[in-house]
C-alpha atoms as a PDB file:
ATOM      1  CA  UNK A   1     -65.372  16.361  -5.702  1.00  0.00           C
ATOM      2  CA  UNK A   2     -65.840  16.602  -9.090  1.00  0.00           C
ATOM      3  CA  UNK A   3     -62.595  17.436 -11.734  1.00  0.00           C
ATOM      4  CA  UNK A   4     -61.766  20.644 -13.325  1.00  0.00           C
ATOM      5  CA  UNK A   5     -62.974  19.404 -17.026  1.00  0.00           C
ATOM      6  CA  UNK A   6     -66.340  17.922 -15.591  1.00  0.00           C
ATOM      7  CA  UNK A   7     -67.069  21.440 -13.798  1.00  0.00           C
ATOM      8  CA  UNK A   8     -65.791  23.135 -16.983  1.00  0.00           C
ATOM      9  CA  UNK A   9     -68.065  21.049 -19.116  1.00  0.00           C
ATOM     10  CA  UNK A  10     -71.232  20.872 -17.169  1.00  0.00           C
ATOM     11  CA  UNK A  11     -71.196  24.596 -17.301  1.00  0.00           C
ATOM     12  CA  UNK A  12     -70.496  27.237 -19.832  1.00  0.00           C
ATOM     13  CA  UNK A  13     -70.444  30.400 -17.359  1.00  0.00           C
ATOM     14  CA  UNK A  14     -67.746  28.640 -14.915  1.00  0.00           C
ATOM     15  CA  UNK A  15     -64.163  30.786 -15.222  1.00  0.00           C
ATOM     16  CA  UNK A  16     -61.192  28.934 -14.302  1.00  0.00           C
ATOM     17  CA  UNK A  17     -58.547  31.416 -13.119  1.00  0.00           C
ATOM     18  CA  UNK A  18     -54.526  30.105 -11.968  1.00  0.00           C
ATOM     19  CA  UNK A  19     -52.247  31.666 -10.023  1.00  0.00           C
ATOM     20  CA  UNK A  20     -54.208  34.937  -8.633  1.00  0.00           C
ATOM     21  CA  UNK A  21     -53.075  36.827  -5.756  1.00  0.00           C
ATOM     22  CA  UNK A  22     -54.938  37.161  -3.043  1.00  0.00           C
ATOM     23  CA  UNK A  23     -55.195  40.895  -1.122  1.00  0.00           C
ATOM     24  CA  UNK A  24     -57.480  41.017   1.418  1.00  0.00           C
ATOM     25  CA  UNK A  25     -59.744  37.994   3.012  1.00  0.00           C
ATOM     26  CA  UNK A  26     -61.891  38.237   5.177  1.00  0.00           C
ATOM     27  CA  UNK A  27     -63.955  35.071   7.146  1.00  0.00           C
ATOM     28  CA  UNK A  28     -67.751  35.618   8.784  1.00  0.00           C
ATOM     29  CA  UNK A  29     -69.625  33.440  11.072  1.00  0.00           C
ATOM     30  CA  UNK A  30     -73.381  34.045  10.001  1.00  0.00           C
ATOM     31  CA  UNK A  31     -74.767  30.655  11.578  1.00  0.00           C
ATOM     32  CA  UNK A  32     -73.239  27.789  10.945  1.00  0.00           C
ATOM     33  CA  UNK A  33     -71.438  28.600   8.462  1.00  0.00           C
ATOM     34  CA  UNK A  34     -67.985  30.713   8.132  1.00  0.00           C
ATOM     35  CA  UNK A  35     -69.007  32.850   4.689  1.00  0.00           C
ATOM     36  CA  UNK A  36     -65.310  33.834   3.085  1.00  0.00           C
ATOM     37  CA  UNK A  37     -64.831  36.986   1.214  1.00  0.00           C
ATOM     38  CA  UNK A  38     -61.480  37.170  -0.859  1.00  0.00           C
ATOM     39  CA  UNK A  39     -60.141  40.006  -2.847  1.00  0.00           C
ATOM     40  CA  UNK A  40     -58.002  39.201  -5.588  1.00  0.00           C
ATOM     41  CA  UNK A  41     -55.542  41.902  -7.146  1.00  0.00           C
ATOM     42  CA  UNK A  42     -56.606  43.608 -10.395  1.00  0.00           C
ATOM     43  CA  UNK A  43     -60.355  42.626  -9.885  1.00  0.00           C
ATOM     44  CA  UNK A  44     -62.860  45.209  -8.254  1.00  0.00           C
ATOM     45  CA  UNK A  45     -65.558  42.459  -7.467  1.00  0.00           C
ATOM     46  CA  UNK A  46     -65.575  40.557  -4.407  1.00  0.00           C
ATOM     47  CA  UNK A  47     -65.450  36.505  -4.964  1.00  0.00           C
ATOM     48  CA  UNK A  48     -67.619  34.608  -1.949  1.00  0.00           C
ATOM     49  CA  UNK A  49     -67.641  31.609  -0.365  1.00  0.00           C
ATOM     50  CA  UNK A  50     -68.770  29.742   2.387  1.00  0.00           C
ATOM     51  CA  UNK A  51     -67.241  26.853   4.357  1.00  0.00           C
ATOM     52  CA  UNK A  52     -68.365  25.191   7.820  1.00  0.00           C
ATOM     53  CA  UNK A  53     -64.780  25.450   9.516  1.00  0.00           C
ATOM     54  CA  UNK A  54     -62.649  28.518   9.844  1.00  0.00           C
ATOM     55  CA  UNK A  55     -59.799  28.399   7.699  1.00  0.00           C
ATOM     56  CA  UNK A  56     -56.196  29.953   7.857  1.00  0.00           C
ATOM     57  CA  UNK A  57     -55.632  33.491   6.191  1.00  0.00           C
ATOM     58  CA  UNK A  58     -55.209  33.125   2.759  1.00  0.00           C
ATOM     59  CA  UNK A  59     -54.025  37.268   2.478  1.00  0.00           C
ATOM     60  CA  UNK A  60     -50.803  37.243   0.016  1.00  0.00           C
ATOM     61  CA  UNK A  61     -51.157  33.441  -1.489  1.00  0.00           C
ATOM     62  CA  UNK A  62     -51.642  32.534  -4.740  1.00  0.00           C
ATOM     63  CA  UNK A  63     -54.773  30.782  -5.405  1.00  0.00           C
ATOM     64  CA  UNK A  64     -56.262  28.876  -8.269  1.00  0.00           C
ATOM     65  CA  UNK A  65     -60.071  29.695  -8.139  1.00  0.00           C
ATOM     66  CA  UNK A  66     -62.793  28.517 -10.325  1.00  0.00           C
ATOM     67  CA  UNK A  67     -65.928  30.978 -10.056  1.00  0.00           C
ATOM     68  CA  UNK A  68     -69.112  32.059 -11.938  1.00  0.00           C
ATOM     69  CA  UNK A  69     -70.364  36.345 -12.096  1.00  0.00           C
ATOM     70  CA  UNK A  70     -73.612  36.546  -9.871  1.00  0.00           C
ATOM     71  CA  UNK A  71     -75.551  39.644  -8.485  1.00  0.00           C
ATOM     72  CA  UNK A  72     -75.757  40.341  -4.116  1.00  0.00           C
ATOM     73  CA  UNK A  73     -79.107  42.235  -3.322  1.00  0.00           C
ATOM     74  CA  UNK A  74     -77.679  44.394  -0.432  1.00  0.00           C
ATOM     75  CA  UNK A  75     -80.624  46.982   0.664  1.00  0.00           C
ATOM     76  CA  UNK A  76     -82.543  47.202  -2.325  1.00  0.00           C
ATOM     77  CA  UNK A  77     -79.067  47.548  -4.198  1.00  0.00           C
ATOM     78  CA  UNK A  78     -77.447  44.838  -6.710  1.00  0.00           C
ATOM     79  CA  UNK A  79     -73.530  44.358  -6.333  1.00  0.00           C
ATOM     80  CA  UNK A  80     -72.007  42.268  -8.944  1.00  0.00           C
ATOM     81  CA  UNK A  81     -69.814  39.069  -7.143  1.00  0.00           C
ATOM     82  CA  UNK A  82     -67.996  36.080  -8.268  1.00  0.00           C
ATOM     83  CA  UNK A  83     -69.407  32.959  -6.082  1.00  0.00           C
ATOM     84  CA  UNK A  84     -66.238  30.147  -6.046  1.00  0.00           C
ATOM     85  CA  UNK A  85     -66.819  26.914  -6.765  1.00  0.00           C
ATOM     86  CA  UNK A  86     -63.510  25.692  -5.919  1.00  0.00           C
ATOM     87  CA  UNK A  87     -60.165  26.986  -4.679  1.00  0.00           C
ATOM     88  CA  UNK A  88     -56.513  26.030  -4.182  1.00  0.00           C
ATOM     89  CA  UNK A  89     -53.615  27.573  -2.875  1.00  0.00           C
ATOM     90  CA  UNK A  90     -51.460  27.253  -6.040  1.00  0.00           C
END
């Protein structure tokens, strides 16, 4: 896995955020994958993920995330999300 600098550096829209709270999370199975959606207090955008296992609950940790802003087409409507790169539990 690559380091926090070398993420930061290869690209200019990646936001490295420490120490968030996390209020709601919620894990899918859509195939193979298990696709994670986490909400983190004082944001009103969703922040994605997907991982192949199921993972414990990560409702009331504090998490270090590193994300980039992207746009969900959801039937024929755009949601603005923030897709995670990488997260800890801080």
């Amino acid at each position: 896995m690559k380091s926090l600098k070398k993420h930061l550096a290869d690209n200019e829209k990646l936001i490295h955020s420490q120490m968030k709270k996390v209020e709601s999370h919620v894990q899918r199975e859509v195939g193979i994958w298990i696709h994670n959606t986490v909400l983190i207090e004082d944001y009103d955008v969703p922040f994605k993920y997907k991982r192949q296992k199921k993972y414990r609950s990560l409702k009331g940790a504090r998490v270090d995330i590193l994300y980039y802003p992207s746009i969900e087409h959801v039937a024929g409507m755009d949601f603005e999300i923030m897709k995670i790169v990488k997260i800890n539990i801080s």
